[in-house]
PDB file of N, CA and C in Angstrom:
ATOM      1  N   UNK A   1     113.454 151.739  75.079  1.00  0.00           N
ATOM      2  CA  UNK A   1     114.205 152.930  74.738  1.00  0.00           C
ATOM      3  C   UNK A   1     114.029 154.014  75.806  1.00  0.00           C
ATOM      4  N   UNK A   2     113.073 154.228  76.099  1.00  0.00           N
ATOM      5  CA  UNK A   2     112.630 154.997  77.112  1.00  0.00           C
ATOM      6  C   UNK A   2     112.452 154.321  79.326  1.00  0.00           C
ATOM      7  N   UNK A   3     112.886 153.097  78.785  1.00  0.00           N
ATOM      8  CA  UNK A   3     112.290 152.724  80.114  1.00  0.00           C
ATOM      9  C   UNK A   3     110.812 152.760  80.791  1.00  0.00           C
ATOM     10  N   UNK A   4     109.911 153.563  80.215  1.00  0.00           N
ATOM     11  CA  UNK A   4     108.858 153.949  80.832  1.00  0.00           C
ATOM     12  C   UNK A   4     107.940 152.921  80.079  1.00  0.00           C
ATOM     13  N   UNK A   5     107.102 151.955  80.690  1.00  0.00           N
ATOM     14  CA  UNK A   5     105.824 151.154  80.659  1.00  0.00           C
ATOM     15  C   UNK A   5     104.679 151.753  79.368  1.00  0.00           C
ATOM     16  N   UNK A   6     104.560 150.749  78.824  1.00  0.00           N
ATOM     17  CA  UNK A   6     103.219 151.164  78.066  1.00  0.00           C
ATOM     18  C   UNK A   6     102.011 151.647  78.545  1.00  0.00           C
ATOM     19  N   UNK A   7     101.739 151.369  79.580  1.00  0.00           N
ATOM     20  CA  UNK A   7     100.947 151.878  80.604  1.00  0.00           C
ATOM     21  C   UNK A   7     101.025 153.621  80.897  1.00  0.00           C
ATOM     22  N   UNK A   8     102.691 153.991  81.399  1.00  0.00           N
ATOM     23  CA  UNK A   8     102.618 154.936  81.457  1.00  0.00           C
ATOM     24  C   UNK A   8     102.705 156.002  80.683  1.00  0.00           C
ATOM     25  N   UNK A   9     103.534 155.563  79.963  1.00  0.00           N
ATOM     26  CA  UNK A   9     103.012 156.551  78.281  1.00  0.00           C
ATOM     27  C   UNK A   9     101.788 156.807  78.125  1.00  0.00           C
ATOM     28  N   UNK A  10     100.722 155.745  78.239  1.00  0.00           N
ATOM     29  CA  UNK A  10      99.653 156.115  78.068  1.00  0.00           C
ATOM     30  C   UNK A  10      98.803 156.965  78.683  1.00  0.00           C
ATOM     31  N   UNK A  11      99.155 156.858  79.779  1.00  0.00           N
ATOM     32  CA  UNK A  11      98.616 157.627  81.500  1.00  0.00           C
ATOM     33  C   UNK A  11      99.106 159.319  81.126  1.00  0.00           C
ATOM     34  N   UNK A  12     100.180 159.391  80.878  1.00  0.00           N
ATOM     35  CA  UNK A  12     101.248 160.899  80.866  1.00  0.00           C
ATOM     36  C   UNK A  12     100.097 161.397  79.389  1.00  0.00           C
ATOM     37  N   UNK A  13     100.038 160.841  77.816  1.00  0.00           N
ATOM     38  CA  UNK A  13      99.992 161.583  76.945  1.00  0.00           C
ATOM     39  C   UNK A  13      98.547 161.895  77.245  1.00  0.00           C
ATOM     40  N   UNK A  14      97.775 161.362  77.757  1.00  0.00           N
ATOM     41  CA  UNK A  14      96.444 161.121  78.284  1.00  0.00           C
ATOM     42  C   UNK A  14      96.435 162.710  78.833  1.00  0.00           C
ATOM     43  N   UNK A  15      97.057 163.210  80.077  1.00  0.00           N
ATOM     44  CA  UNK A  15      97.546 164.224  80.249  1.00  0.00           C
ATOM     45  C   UNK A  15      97.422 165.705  79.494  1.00  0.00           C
ATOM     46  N   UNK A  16      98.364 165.199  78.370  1.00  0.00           N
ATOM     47  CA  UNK A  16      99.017 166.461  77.865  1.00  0.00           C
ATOM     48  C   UNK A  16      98.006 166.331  76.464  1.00  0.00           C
ATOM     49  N   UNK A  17      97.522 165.009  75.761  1.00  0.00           N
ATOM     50  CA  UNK A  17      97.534 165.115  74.736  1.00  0.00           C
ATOM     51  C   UNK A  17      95.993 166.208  73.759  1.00  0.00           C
ATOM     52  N   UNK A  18      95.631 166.808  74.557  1.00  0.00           N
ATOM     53  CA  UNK A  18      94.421 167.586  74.694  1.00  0.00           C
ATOM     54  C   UNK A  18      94.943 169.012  74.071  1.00  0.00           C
ATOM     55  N   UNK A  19      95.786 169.125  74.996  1.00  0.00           N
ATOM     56  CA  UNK A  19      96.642 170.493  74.901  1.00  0.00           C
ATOM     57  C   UNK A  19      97.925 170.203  73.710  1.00  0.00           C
ATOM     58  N   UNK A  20      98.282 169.578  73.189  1.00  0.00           N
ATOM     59  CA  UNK A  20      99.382 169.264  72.067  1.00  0.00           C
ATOM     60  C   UNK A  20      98.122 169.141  70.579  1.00  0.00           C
ATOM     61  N   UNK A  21      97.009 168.198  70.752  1.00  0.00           N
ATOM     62  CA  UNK A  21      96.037 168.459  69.653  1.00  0.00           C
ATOM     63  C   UNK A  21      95.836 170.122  69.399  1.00  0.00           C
ATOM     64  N   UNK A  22      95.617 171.115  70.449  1.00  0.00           N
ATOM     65  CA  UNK A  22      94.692 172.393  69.873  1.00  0.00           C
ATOM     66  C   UNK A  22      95.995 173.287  69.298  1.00  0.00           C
ATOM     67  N   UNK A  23      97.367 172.767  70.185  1.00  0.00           N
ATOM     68  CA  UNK A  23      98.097 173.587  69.850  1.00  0.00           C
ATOM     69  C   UNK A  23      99.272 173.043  68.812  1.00  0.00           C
ATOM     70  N   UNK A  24      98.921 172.156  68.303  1.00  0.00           N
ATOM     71  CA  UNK A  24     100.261 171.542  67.349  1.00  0.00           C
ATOM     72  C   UNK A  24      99.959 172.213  65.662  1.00  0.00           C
ATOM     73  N   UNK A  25     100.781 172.446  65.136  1.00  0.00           N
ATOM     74  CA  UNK A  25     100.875 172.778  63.587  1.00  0.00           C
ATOM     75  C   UNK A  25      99.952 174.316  63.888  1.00  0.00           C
ATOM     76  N   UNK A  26      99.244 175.056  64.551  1.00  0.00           N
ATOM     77  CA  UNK A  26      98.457 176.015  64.260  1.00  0.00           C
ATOM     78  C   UNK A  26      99.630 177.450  64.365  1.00  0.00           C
ATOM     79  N   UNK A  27      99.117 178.424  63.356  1.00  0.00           N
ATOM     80  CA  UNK A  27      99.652 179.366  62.721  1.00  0.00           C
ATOM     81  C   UNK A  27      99.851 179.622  61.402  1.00  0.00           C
ATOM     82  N   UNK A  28     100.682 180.112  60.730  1.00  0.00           N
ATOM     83  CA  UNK A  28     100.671 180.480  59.428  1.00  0.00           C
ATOM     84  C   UNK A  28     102.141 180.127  58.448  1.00  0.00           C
ATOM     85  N   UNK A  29     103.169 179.525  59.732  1.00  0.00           N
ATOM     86  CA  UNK A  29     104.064 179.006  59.456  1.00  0.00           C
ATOM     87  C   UNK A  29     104.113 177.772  58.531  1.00  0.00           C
ATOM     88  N   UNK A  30     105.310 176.977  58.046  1.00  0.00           N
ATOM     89  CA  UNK A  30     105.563 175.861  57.822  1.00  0.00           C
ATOM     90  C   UNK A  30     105.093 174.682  58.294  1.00  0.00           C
ATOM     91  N   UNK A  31     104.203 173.448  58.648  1.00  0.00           N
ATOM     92  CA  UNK A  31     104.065 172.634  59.336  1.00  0.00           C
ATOM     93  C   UNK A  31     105.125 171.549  59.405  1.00  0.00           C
ATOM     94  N   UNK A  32     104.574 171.095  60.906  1.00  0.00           N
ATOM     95  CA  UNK A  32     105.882 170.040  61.161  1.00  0.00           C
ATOM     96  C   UNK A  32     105.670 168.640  60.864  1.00  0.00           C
ATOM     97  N   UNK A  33     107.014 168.328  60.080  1.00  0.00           N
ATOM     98  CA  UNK A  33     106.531 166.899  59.478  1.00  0.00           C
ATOM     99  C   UNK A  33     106.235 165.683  60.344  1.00  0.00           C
ATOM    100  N   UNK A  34     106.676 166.281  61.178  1.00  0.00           N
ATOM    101  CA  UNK A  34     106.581 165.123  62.771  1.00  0.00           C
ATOM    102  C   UNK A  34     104.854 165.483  63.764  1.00  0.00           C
ATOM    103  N   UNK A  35     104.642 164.248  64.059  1.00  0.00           N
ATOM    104  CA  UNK A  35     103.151 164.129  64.463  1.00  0.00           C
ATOM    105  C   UNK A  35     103.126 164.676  65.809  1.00  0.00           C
ATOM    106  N   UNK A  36     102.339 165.379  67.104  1.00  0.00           N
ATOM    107  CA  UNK A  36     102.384 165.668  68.048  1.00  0.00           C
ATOM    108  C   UNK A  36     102.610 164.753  69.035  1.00  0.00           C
ATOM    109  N   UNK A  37     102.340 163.067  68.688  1.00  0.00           N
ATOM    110  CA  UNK A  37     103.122 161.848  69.481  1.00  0.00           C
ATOM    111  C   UNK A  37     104.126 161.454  69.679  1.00  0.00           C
ATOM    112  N   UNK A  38     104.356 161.765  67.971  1.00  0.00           N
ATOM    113  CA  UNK A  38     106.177 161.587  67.918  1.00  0.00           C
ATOM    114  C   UNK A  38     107.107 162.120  68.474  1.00  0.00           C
ATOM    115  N   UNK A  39     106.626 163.975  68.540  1.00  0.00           N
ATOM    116  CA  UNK A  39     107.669 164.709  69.278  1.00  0.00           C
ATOM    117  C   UNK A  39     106.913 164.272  70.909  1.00  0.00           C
ATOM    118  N   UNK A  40     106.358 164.228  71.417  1.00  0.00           N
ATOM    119  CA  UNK A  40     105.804 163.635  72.761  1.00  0.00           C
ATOM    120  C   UNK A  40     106.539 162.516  72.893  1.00  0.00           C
ATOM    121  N   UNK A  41     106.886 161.717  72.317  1.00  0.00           N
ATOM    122  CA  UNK A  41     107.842 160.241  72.601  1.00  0.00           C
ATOM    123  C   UNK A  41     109.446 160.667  72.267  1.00  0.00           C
ATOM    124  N   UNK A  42     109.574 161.392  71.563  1.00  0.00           N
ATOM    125  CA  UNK A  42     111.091 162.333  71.469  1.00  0.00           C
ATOM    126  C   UNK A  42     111.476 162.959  72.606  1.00  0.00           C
ATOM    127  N   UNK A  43     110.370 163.823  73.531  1.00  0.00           N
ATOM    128  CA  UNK A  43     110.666 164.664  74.849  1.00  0.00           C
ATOM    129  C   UNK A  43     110.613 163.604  75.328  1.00  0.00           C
ATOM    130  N   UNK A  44     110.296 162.085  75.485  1.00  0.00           N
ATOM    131  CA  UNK A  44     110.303 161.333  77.204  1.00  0.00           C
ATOM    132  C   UNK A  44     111.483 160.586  76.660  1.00  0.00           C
ATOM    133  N   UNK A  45     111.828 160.236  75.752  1.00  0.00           N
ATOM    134  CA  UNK A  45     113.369 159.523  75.336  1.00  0.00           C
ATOM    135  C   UNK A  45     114.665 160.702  75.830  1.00  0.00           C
ATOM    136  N   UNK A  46     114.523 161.866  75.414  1.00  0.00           N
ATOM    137  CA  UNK A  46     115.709 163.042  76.233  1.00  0.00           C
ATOM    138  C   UNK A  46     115.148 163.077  77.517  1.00  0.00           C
ATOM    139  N   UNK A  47     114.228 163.290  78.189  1.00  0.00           N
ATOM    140  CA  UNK A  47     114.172 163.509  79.412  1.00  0.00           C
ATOM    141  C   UNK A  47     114.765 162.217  80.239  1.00  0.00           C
ATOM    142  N   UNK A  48     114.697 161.116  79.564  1.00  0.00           N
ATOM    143  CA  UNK A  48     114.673 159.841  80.627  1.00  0.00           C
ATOM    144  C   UNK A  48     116.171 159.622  80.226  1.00  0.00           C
ATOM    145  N   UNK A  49     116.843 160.326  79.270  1.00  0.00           N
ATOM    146  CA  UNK A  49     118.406 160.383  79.003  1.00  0.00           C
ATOM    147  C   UNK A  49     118.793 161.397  79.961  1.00  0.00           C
ATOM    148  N   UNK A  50     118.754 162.586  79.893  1.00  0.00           N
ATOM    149  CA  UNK A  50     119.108 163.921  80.549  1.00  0.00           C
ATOM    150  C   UNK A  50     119.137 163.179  82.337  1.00  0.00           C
ATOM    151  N   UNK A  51     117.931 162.126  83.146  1.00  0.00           N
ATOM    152  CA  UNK A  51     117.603 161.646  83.976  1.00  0.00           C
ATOM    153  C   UNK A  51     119.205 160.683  84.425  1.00  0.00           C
ATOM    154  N   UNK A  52     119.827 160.101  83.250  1.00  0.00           N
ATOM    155  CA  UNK A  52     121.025 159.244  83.855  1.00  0.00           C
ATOM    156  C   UNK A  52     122.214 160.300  83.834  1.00  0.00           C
ATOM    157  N   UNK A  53     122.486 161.262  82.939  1.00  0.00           N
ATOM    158  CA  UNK A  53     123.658 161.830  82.655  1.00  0.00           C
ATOM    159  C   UNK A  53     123.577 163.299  83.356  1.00  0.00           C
ATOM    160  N   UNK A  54     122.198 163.711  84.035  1.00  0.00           N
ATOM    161  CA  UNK A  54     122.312 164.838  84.599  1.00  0.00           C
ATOM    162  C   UNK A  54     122.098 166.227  83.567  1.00  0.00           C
ATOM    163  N   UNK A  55     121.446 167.174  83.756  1.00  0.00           N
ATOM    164  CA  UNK A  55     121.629 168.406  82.767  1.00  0.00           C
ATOM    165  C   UNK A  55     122.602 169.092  82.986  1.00  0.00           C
ATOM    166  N   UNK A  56     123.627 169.086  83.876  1.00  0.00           N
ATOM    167  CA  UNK A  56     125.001 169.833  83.902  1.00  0.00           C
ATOM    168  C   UNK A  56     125.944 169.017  83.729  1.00  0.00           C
ATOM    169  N   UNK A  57     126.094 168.038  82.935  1.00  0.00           N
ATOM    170  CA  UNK A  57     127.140 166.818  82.966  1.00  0.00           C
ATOM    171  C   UNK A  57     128.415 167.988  81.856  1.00  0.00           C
ATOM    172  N   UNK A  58     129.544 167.389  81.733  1.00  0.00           N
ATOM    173  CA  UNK A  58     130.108 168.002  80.644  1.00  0.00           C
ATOM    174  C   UNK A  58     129.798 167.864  79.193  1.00  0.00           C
ATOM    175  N   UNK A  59     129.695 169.167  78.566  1.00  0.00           N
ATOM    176  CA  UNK A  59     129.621 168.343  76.909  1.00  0.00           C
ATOM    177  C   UNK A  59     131.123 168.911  76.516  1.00  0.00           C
ATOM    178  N   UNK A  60     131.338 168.002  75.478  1.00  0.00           N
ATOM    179  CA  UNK A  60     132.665 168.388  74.250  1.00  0.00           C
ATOM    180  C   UNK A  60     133.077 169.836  74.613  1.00  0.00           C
ATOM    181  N   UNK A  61     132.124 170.450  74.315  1.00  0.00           N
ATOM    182  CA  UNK A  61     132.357 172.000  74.179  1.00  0.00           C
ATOM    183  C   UNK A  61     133.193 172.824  75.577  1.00  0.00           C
ATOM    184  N   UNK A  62     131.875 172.232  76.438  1.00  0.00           N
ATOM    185  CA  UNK A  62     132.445 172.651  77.851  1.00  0.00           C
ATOM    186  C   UNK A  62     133.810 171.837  78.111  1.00  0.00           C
ATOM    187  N   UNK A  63     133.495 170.608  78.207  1.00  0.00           N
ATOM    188  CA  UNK A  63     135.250 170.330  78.385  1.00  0.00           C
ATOM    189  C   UNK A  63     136.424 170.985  77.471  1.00  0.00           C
ATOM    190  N   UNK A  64     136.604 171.110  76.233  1.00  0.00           N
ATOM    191  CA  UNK A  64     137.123 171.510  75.279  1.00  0.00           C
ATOM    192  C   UNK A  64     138.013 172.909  75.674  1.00  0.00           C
ATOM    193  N   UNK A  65     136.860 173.692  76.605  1.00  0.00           N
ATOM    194  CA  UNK A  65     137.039 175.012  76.879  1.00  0.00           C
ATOM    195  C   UNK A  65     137.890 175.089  78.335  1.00  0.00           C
ATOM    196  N   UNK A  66     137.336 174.036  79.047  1.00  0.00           N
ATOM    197  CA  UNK A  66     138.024 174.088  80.519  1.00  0.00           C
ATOM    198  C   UNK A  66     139.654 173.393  80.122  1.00  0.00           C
ATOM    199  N   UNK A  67     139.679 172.901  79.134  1.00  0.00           N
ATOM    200  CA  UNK A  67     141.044 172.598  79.122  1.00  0.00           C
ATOM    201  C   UNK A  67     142.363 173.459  78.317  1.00  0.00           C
ATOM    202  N   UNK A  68     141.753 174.209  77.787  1.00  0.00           N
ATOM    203  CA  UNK A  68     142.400 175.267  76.966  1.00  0.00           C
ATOM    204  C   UNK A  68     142.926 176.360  77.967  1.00  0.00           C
ATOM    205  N   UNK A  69     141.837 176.250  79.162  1.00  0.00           N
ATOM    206  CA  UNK A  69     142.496 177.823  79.787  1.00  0.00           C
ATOM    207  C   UNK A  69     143.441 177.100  80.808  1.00  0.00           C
ATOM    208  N   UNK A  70     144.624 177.119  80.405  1.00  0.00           N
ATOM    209  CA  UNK A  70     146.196 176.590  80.978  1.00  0.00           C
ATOM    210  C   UNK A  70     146.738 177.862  81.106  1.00  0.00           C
TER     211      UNK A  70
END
């Protein structure tokens, strides 16, 4: 889904996952029903999407709009 190796998932959260433990769910808010891995495997599935289609590609919206002004 991601393209990226089990290996490197492991290598990257290894990384970050220090800093996502002290800072995940803390405050006084609502907690999130989603685990700090899950959304960590959610950001490398959009990033490694955003990676083929570009972050300025067209969306709906933007096209939608460039074609209206005739």
């Amino acid at each position: 889904m991601t393209n990226f190796t089990p290996s490197e998932i492991i290598r990257i959260y290894g990384y970050v996952s220090d800093f996502m433990a002290t800072r995940w769910n803390v405050g006084r808010g609502k907690r999130c029903k989603y685990l700090a891995v899950d959304v960590f495997f959610m950001t490398l599935s959009v990033l490694k999407k955003m990676e083929k289609t570009g972050p300025f590609s067209p969306t709906p919206l933007k096209s939608r709009h460039l074609h209206s002004k005739r």
